[in-house]
Protein backbone atom coordinates (compact mmCIF):
# COMPACT_ATOMS: atom_id res chain seq x y z
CA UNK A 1 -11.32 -191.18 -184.29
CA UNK A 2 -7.67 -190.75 -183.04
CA UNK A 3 -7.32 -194.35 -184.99
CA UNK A 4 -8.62 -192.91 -188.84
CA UNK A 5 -6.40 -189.55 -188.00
CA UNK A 6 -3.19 -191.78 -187.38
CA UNK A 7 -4.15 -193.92 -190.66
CA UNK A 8 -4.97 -190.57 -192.65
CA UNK A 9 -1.41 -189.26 -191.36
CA UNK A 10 0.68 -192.13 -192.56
CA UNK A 11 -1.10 -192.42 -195.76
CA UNK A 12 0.00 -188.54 -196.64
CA UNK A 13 3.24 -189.54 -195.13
CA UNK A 14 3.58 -192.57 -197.39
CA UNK A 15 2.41 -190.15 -200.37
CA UNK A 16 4.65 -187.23 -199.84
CA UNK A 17 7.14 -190.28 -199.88
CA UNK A 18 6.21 -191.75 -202.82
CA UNK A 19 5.70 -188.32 -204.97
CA UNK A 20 9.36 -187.33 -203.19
CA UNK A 21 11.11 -190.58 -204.33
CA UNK A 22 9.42 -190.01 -207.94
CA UNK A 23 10.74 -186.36 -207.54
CA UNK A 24 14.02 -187.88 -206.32
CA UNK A 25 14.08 -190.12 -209.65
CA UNK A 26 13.06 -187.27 -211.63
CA UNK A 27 15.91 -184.98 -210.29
CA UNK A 28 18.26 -187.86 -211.04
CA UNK A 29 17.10 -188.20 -213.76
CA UNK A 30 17.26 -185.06 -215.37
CA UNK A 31 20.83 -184.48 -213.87
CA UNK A 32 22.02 -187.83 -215.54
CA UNK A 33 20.64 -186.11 -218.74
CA UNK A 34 22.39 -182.90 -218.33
CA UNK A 35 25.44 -184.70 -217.49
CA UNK A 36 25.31 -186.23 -220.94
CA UNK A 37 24.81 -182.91 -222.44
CA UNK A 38 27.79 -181.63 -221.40
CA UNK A 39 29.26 -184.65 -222.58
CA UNK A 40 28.35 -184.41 -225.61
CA UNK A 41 28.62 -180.59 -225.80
CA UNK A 42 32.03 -181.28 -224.70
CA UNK A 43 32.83 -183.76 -226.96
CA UNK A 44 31.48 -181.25 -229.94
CA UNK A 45 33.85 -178.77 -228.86
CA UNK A 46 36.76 -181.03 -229.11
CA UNK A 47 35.79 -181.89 -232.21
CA UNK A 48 35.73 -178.17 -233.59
CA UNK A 49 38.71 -177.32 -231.83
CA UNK A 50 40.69 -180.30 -233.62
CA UNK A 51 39.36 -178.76 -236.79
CA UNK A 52 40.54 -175.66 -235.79
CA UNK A 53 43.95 -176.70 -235.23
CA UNK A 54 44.07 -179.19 -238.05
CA UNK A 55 43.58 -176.53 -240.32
CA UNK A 56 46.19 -174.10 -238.66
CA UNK A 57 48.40 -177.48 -239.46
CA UNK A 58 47.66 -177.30 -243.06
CA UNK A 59 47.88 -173.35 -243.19
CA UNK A 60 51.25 -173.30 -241.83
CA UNK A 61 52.37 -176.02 -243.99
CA UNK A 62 50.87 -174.69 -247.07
CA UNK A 63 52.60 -170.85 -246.08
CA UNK A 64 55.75 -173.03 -245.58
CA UNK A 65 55.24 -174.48 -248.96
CA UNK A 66 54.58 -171.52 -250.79
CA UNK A 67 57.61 -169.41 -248.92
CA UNK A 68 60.15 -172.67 -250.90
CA UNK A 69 58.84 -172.33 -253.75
CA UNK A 70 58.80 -168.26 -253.59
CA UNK A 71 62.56 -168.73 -253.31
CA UNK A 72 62.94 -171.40 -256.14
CA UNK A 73 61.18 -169.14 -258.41
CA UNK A 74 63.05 -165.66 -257.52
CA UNK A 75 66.28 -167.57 -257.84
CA UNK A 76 65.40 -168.78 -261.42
CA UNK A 77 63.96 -165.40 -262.01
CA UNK A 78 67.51 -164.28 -261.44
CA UNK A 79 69.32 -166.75 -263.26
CA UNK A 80 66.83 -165.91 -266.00
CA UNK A 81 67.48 -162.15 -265.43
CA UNK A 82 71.43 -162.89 -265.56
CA UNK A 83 71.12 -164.95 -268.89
CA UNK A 84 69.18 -162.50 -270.81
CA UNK A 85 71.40 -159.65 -269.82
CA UNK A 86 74.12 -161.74 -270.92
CA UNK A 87 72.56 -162.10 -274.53
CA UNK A 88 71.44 -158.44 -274.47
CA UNK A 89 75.27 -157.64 -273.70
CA UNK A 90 76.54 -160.43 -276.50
CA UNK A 91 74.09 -159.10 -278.94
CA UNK A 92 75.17 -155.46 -278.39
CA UNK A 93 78.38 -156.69 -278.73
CA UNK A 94 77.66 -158.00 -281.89
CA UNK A 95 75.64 -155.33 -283.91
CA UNK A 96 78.65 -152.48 -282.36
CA UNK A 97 81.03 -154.29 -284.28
CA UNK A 98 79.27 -154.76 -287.69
């Protein structure tokens, strides 16, 4: 009797080891997938924070842009401005004396 209660021992013993080493492989298992989750969620964040600061890139450069040519076009504004007071003044000028 003391002979099938040793056997019956080690056989639960060997079968809480073998479910605990499938646990065990589980376990890593499922860590090695949540490890590649956060890879991946990771590597999607890095992704929308390039966006992010690509298109800060192009605002600033387009802002940039848009400031020049603000300044080209109130400086021929003014020359503009200048030359058609001029003829104003020259045409004046010229119907006074008539």
């Amino acid at each position: 009797m003391r002979t099938i209660s040793f056997a019956v021992m080690v056989i639960l013993a060997v079968s809480a080891l073998a479910a605990n080493t499938d646990l065990k492989e589980k376990v890593a298992s499922m860590a090695q997938i949540t490890e590649q989750a956060m890879g991946a969620a990771d590597a999607a964040l890095q992704v929308l924070n390039d966006l992010r600061q690509a298109n800060y890139d192009a605002q600033e450069s387009a802002d940039e842009q848009n400031k020049t040519q603000q300044a080209a076009c109130d400086s021929e504004i003014a020359d503009l401005w200048e030359i058609a007071e001029s003829n104003k003044a020259q045409g004046d000028a010229t119907t006074a004396h008539r």
